[in-house]
Protein backbone atom coordinates (compact mmCIF):
# COMPACT_ATOMS: atom_id res chain seq x y z
CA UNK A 1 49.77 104.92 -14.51
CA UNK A 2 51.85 105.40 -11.32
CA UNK A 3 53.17 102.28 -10.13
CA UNK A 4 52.87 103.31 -6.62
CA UNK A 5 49.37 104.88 -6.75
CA UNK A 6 47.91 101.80 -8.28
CA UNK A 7 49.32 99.66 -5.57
CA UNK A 8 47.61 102.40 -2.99
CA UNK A 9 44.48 101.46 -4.97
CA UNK A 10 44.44 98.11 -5.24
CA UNK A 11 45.19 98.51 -0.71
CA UNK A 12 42.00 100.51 -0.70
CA UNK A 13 39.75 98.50 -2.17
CA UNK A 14 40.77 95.42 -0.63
CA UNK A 15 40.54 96.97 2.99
CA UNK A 16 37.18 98.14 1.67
CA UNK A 17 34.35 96.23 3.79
CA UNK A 18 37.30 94.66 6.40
CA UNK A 19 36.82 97.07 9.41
CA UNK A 20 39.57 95.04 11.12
CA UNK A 21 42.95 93.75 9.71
CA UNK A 22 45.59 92.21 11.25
CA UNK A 23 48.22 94.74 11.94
CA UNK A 24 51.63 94.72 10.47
CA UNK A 25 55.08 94.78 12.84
CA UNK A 26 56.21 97.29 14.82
CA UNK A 27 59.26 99.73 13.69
CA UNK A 28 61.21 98.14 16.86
CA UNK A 29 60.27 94.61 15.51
CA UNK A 30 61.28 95.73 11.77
CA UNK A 31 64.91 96.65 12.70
CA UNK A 32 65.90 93.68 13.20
CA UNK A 33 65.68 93.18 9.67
CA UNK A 34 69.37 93.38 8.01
CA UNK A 35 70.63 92.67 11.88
CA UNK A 36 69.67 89.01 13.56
CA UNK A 37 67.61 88.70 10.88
CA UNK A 38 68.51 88.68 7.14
CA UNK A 39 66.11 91.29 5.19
CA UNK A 40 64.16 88.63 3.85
CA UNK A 41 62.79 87.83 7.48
CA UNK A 42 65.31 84.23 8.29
CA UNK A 43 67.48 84.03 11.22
CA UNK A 44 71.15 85.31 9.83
CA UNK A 45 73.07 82.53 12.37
CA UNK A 46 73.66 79.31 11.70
CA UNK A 47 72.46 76.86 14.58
CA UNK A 48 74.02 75.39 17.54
CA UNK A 49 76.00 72.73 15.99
CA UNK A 50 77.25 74.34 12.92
CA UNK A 51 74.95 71.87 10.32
CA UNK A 52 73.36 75.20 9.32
CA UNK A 53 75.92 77.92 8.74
CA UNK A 54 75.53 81.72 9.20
CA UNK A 55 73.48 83.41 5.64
CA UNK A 56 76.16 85.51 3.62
CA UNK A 57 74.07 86.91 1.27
CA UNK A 58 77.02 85.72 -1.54
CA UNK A 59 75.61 85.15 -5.11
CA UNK A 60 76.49 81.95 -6.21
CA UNK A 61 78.16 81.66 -9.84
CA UNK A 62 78.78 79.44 -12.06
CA UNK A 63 82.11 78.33 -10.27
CA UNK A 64 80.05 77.58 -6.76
CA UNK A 65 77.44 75.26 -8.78
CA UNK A 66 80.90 73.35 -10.19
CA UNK A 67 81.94 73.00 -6.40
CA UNK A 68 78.28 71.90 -5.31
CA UNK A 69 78.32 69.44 -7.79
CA UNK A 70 81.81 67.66 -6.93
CA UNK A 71 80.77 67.34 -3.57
CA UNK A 72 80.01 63.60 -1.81
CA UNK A 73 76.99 63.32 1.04
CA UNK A 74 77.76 63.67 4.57
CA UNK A 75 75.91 60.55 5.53
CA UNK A 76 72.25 58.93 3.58
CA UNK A 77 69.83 57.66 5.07
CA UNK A 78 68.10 54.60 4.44
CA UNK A 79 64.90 52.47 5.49
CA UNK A 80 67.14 50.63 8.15
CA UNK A 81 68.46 53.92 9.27
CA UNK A 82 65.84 56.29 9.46
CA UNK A 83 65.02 56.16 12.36
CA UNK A 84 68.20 57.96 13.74
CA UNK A 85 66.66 60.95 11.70
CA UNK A 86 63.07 61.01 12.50
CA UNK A 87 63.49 63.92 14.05
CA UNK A 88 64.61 65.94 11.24
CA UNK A 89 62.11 64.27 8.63
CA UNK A 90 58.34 64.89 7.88
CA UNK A 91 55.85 62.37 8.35
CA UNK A 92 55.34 62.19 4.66
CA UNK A 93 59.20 61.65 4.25
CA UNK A 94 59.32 59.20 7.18
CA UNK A 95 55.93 56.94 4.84
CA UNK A 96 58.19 57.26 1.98
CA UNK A 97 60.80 54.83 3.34
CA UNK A 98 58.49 52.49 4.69
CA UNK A 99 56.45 52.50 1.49
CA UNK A 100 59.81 52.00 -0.67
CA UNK A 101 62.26 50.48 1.55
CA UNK A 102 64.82 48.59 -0.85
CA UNK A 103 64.70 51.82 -3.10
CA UNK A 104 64.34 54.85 -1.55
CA UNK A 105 67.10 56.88 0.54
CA UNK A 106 68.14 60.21 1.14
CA UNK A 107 71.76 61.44 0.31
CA UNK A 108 72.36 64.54 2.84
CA UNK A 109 75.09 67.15 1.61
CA UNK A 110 76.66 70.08 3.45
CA UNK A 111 74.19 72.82 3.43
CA UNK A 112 74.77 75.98 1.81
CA UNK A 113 72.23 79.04 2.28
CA UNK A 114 72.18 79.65 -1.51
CA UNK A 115 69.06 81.80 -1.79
CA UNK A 116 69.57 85.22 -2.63
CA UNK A 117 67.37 88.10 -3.87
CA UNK A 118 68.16 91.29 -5.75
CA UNK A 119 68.80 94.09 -3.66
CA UNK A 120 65.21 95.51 -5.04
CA UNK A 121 63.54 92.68 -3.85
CA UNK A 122 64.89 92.51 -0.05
CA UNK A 123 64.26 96.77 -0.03
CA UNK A 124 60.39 95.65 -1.17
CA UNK A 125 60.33 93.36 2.21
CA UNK A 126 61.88 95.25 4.22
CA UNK A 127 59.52 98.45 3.37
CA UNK A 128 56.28 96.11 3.71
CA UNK A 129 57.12 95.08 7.62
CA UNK A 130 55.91 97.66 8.82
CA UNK A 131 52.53 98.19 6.65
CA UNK A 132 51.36 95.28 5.35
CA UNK A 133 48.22 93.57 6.88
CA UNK A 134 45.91 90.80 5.97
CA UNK A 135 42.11 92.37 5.24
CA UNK A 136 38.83 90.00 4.29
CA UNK A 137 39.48 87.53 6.80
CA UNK A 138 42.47 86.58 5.69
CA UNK A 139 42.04 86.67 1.29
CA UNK A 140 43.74 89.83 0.91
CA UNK A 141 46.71 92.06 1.72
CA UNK A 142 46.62 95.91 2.06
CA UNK A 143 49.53 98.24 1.80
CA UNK A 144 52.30 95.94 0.43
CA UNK A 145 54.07 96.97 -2.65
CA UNK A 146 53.16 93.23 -3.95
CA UNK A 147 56.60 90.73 -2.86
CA UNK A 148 57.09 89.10 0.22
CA UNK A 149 54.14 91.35 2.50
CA UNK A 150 55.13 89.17 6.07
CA UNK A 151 59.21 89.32 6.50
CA UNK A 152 58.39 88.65 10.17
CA UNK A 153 54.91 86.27 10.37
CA UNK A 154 52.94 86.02 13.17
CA UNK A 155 50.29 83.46 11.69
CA UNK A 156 50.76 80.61 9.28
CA UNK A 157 49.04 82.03 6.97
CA UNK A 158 51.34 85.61 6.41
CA UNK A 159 53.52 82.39 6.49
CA UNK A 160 51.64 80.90 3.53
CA UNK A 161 51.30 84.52 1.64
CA UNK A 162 54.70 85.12 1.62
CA UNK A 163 55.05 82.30 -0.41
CA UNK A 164 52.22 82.98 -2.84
CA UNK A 165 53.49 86.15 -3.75
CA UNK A 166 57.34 85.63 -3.41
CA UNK A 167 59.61 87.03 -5.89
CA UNK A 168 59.98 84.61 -9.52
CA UNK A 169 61.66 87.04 -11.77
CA UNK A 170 58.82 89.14 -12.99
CA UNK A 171 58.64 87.79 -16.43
CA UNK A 172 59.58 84.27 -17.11
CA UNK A 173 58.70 82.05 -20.01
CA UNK A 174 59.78 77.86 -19.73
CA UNK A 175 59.92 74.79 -21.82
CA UNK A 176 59.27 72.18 -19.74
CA UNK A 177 58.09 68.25 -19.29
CA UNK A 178 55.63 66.92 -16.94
CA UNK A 179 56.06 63.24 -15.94
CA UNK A 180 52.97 61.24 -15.01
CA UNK A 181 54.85 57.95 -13.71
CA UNK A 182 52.79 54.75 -13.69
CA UNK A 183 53.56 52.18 -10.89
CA UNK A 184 55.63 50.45 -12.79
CA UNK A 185 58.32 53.28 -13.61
CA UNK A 186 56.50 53.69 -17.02
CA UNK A 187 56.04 57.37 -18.61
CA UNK A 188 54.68 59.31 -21.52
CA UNK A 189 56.19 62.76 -21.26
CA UNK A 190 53.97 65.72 -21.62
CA UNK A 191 55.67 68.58 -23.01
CA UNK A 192 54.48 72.47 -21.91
CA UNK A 193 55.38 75.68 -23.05
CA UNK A 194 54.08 78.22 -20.18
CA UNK A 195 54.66 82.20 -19.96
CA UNK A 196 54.21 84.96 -16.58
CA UNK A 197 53.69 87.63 -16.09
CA UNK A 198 53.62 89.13 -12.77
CA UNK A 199 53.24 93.32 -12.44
CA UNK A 200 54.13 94.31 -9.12
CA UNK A 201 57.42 92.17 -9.53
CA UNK A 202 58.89 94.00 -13.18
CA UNK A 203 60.81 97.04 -11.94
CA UNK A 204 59.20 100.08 -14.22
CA UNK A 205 56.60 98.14 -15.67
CA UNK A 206 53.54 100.39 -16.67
CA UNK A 207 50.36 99.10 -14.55
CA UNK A 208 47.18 98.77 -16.49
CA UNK A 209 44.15 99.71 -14.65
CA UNK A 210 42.87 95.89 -15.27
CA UNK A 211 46.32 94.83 -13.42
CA UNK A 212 44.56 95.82 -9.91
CA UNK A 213 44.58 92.64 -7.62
CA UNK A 214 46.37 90.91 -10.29
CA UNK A 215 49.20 88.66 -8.30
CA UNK A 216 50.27 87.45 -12.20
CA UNK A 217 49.17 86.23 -15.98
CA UNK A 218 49.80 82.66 -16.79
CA UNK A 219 49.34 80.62 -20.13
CA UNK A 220 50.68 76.93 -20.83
CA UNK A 221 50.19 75.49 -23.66
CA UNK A 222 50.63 71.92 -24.41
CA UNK A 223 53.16 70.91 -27.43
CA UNK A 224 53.13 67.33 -27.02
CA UNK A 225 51.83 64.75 -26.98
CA UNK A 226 49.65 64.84 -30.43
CA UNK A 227 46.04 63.86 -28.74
CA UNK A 228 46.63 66.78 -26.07
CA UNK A 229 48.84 69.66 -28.68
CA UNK A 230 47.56 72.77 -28.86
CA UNK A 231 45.25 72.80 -26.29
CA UNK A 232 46.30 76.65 -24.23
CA UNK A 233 45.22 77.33 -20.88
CA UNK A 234 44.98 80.81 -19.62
CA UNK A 235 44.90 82.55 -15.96
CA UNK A 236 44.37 85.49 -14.46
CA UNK A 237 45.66 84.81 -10.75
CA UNK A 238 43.84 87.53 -8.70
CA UNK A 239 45.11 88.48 -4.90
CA UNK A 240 41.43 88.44 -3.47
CA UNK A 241 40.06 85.38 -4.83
CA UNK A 242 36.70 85.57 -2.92
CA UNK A 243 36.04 89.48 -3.88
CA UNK A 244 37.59 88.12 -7.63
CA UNK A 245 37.87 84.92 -8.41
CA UNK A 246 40.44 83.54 -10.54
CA UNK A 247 39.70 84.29 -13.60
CA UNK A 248 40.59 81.23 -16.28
CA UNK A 249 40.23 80.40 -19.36
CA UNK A 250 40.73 76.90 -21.61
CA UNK A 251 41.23 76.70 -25.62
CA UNK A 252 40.43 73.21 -26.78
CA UNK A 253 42.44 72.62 -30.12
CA UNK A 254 39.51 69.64 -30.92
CA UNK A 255 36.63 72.19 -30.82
CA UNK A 256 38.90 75.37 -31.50
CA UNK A 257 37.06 77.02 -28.53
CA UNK A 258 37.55 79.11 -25.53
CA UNK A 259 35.48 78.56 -22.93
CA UNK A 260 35.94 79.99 -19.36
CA UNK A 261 37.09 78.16 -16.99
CA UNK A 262 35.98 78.63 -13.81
CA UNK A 263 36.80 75.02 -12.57
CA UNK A 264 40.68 75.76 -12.33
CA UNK A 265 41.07 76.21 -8.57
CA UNK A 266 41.27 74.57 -5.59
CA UNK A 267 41.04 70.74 -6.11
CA UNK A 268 40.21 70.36 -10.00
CA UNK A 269 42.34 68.20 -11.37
CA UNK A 270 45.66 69.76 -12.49
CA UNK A 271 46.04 70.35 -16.39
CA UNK A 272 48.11 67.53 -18.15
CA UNK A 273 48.72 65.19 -15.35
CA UNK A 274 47.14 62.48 -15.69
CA UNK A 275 44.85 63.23 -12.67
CA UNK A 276 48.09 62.97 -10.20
CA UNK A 277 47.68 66.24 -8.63
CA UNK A 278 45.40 69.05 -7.85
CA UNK A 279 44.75 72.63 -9.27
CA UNK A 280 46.77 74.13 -6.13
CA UNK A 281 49.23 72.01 -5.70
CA UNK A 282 51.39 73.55 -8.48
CA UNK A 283 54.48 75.80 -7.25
CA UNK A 284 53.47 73.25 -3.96
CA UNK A 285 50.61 75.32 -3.38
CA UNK A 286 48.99 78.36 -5.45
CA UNK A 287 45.32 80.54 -5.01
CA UNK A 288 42.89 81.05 -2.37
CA UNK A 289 43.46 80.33 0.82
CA UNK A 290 40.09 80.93 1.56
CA UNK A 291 38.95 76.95 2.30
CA UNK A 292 41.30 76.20 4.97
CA UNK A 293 42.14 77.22 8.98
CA UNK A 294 46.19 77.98 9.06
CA UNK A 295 47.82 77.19 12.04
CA UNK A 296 51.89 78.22 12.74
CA UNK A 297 53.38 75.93 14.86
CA UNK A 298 56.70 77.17 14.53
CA UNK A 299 60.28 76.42 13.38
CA UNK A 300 62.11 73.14 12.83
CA UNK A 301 65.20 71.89 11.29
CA UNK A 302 64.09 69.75 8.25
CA UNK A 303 66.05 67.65 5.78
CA UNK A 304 65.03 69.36 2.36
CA UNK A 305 65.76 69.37 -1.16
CA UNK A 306 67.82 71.68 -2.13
CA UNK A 307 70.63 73.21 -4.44
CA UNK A 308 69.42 70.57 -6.75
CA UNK A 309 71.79 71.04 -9.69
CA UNK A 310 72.31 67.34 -10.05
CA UNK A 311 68.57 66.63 -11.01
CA UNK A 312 68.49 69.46 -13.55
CA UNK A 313 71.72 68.44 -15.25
CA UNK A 314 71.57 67.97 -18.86
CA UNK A 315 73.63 64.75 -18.51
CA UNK A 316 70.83 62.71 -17.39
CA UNK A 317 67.73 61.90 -19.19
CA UNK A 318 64.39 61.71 -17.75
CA UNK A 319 64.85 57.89 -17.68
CA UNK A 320 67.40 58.18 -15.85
CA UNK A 321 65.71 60.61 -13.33
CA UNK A 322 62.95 58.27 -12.53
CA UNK A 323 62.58 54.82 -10.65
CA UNK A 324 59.42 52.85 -9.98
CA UNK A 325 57.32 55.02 -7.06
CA UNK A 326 59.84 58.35 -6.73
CA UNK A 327 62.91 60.13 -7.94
CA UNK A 328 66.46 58.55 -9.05
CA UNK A 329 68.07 59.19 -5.02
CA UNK A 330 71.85 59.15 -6.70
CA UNK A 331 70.49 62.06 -8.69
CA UNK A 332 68.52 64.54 -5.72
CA UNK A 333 70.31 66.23 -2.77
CA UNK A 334 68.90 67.01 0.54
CA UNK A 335 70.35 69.57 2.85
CA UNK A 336 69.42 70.91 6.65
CA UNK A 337 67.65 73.56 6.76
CA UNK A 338 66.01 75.53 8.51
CA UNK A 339 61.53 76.03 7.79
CA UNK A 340 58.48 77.22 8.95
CA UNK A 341 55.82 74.39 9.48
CA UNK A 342 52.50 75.40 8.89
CA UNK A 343 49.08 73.38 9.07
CA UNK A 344 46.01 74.22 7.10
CA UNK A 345 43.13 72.12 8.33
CA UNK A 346 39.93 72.28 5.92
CA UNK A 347 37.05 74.66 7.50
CA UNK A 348 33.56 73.33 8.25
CA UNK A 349 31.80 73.02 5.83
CA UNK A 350 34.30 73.96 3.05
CA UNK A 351 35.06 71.09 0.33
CA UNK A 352 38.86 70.06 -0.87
CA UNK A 353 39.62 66.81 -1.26
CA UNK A 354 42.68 67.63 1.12
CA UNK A 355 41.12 67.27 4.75
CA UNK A 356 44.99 68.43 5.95
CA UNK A 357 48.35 70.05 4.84
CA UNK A 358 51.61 70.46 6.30
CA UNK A 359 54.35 72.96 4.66
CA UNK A 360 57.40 73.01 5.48
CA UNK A 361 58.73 76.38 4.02
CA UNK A 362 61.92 77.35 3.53
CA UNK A 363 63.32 80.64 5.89
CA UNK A 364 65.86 81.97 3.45
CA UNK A 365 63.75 81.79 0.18
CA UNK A 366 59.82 81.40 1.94
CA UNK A 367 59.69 78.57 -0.80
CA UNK A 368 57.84 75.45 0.16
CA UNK A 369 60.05 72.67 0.53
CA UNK A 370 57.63 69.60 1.86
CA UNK A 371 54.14 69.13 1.63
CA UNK A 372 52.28 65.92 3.73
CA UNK A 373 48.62 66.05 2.06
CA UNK A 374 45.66 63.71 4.48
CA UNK A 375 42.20 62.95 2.79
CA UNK A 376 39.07 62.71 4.59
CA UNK A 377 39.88 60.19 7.02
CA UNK A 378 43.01 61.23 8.00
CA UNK A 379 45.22 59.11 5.91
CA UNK A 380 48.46 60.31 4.64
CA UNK A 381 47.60 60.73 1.28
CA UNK A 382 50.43 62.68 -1.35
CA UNK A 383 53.53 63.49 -0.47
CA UNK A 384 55.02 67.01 -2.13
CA UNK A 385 58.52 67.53 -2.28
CA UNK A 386 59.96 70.89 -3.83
CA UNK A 387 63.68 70.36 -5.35
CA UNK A 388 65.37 74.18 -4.88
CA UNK A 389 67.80 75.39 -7.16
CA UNK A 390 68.93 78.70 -7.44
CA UNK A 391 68.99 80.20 -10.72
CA UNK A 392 72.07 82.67 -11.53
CA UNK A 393 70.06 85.51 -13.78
CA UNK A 394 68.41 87.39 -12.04
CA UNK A 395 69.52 85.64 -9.20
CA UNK A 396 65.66 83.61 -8.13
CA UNK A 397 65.56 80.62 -6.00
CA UNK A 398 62.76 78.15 -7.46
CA UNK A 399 62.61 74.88 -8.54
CA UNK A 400 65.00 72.30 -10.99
CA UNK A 401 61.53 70.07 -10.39
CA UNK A 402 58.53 69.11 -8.39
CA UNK A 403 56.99 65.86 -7.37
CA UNK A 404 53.79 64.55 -5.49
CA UNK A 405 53.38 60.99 -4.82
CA UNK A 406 50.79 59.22 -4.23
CA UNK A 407 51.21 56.57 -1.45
CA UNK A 408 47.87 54.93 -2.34
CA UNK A 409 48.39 54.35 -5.95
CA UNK A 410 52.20 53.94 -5.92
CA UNK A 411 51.85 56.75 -8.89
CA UNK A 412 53.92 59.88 -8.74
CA UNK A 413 54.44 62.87 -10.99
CA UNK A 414 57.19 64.94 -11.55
CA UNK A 415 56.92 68.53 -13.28
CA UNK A 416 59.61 71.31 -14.24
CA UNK A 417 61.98 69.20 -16.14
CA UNK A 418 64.31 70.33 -18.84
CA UNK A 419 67.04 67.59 -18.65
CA UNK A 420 66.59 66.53 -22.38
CA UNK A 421 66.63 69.98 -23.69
CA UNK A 422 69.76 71.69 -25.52
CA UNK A 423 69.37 74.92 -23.43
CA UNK A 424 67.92 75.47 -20.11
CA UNK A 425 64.35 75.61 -20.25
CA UNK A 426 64.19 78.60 -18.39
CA UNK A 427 64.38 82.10 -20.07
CA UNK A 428 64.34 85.18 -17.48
CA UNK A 429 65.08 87.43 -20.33
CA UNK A 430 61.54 87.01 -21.72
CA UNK A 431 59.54 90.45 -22.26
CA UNK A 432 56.06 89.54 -21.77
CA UNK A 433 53.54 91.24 -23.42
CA UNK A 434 50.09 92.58 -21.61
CA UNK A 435 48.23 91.78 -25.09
CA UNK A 436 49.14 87.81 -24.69
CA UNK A 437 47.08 87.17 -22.05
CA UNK A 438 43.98 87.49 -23.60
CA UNK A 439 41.24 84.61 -24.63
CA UNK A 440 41.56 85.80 -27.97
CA UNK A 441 45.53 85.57 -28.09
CA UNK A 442 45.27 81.89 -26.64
CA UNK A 443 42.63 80.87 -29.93
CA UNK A 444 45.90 81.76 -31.87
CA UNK A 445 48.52 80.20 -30.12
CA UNK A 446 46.22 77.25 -29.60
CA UNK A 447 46.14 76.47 -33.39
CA UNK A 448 48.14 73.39 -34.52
C-alpha cells in the first residue's frame, strides 16, 4: 500500500464528522522555518546573555560525549541557595529542595543544544506546517505525514501532540530496569524487555491497512523478578483515542491467558511499578488527551536535565544511582534551556486522579523535560523529571532515565535504566515485525 495514500486516508477519516479544525500556519509563517527558527520549530539564537547558545544542528559523536563528560558544573544549587534560582526552576523542582534539603541539589553544566534529527525527519516537519490541523475537538490530526504535525504551536495542546508523536527511531527494541524505590532508599529491580513499532516513522515501511490511526505497537514483557516473569503486555496506541480507543492487551504467565485490556490508559496504574505512577505518565506523558483543558502560557528558561551521559554510564550501578527520596545529584546534569510550559487542567466532569499538569517541554527536541502533577485539592502531588540524552544511531534525543516522585509518600521510581548491562540497552537496529504484535504472539513470548 502507498505510504502516502494511507496517510491521506487515515486524514480523511479523522476529519470525518469535525466540520471545523483548527487551521495549520500560514506559508509566510512556515518560512521561517530553517531561518530564525530551526526546522524543528525552536528559536535558532541563543538568548540575551549567552547561557543558551545559538542551535548548530552538529551531530554529536562519540568524541563530544567524552568532552561532556570531563566537564565540571558552572555553579549547583542547593536548599540554602535556591532561592537565587527560583526563577529558572518549576514549582515541583523548587518542593524538591524543601522536601530533601540536606540531600538534594542541582549541579548546572554549560548547555549544549545536542538534539538533532535526521534530515528526513526535520523535511517531515517542515512539510506538515503548513497542513496539519487538529480535528475531533482536539483527539486527532489531519494531513500530517505522522512526526512532529505543530513545528510552530499556537495552543498547548499542538504543543502536547508534538510530543506524542515525535520522532523515536521507528523501530526500537530495549532491555531495561524499572526501580520502585521505597522511602528508605530500598529497591527490588524489575527487569523489562519492551519492542516498537511505529509506521509512519520507518522510511519505506509497507503500511498495512490495520496500521490506519496507528501512532505505534508496543509489547513489554517482564523477565524478572520470578513472581512477575513472563507476564507480556501488548498495545496498540491509536491517534484518535475517542473514535478508537487504545487497544491493549495483557498475558498473565499464572493463568496463561490473554485478556484485553481495556484498563491501560489514563490513570490505571502503570505496569510493574509498584503503583508509583500512572498509565500516562510513561515517556512523561502518552495517549488521549481527551480528559484535560490545555492551556499555552508560553516560553521560559528552565533548568532541565539534560545530556545525561553520566546517569547512563556503565560505571555506576543502580545503587549507586539512587539515594533515599530521588536520584544520586553527583551522577545527573542539568542544563538551561529553553521550553514550552503548558497546563492541562482536568475538564468537568472528566475523572484522572491528576486534577493539574505542568510540562515543561523541551524547544529543540519537543521532549518533555518537567512534569509538576496536583491531585484533587490542589496539592503538589508527583514530580516528573525527564533525563535527555541523545543517542548517536540514528541520531534520537530520548531518555538515559525517567523518574516521578512522590512528595507524599517520600517513594520515587525510576525507569529506563541499563547501567548494569554489558551493552547498551538500547538497539535501533531492531527490525520489527508486523506479526509480533498480535495477542496470539504475546501467549508465546509470555511462556516461561
Amino acid at each position: 500500500m502507498n505510504k502516502n495514500k494511507t496517510i491521506a486516508g487515515v486524514s480523511l477519516v479523522l476529519a470525518l464528522g469535525a466540520p471545523q479544525a483548527i487551521a495549520a500556519v500560514s506559508a509566510e509563517e512556515a518560512a521561517r522555518l530553517g531561518q530564525d527558527l530551526t526546522l524543528m520549530g525552536a528559536e535558532r539564537s541563543g538568548n540575551a546573555d549567552g547561557t543558551i547558545p545559538e542551535w548548530t544542528n552538529k551531530p554529536l559523536a562519540s568524541t563530544d560525549v567524552d568532552a561532556l563528560l570531563q566537564e565540571k558544573p558552572l555553579f549547583t544549587i542547593t536548599a540554602e541557595n535556591v532561592e537565587q534560582y527560583k526563577d529558572r526552576l518549576s514549582a515541583g523542582q523548587l518542593v524538591m529542595f524543601n522536601t530533601y534539603p540536606d540531600s538534594y541539589k542541582m549541579n548546572v553544566y554549560p548547555t549544549h543544544r545536542t538534539a538533532v534529527y535526521p534530515k528526513a525527519i526535520y523535511e517531515k516537519g517542515v512539510a506538515n506546517a503548513t497542513t496539519a490541523k487538529l480535528v475531533e475537538g482536539g483527539n486527532g490530526i489531519s494531513d500530517f505525514n505522522g512526526i512532529t504535525p505543530f513545528p510552530i504551536p499556537q495552543n498547548g495542546l499542538e504543543v502536547v501532540w508534538n510530543h506524542i508523536t515525535r520522532y523515536r527511531g521507528g523501530m526500537l527494541e530495549r532491555e531495561v530496569v524499572q526501580l520502585p524505590v521505597a522511602r528508605n532508599g530500598a529497591f527490588n529491580p524489575i527487569s523489562v524487555y519492551e519492542t516498537f513499532l511505529m509506521p509512519y516513522q520507518v522510511e519505506g515501511y509497507e503500511l498495512k491497512k490495520d496500521d490506519d490511526n496507528i501512532i505505534f505497537y508496543y509489547t513489554q514483557k517482564i523477565q524478572s523478578p520470578p513472581r512477575l516473569t513472563g507476564n507480556v503486555l501488548l498495545v496498540h496506541e491509536t491517534l484518535d483515542q475517542v473514535r478508537q480507543p487504545r487497544q491493549a492487551w495483557k498475558y498473565n504467565a499464572g493463568q496463561r491467558r490473554v485478556r484485553r485490556a481495556p484498563q491501560v490508559a489514563y490513570d490505571s496504574p502503570g505496569s510493574a511499578t509498584d503503583g508509583q505512577r500512572t498509565t500516562d505518565q510513561l515517556d512523561m506523558f502518552n495517549g488521549a488527551p481527551d480528559r484535560y483543558e490545555w492551556k499555552l502560557v508560553g516560553k521560559q528558561e528552565l533548568y532541565i536535565p539534560y545530556n545525561s551521559f553520566k546517569l547512563a554510564s556503565g560505571e555506576h550501578s543502580y545503587k549507586d544511582i539512587t539515594r533515599p527520596g530521588h536520584l544520586n545529584p553527583e551522577l545527573t546534569r542539568y542544563e538551561l534551556h529553553r521550553v514550552w510550559k503548558v497546563e492541562a487542567t482536568l475538564k468537568e466532569g472528566a475523572r484522572h486522579v491528576y486534577a493539574k499538569r505542568v510540562f515543561y517541554i523541551d524547544e529543540d527536541s519537543w521532549q518533555i523535560a518537567v512534569a509538576d502533577l496536583y491531585d484533587g485539592r490542589g496539592q503538589l502531588w508527583r514530580v516528573q523529571e525527564g533525563h535527555q540524552m541523545q543517542y548517536l544511531a540514528p541520531s534520537v534525543p530520548w531518555l538515559a532515565a525517567e523518574t516521578n516522585h512522590d512528595l507524599q509518600s517520600g517513594r520515587f521510581l525510576v525507569s529506563g535504566l541499563s547501567n548494569e548491562r554489558s551493552e547498551s540497552g538500547y538497539n535501533f537496529d531492531f527490525v520489527a515485525k508486523r506479526n509480533t504484535f498480535t495477542p496470539s504472539a504475546i501467549r508465546r513470548a509470555g511462556k516461561r
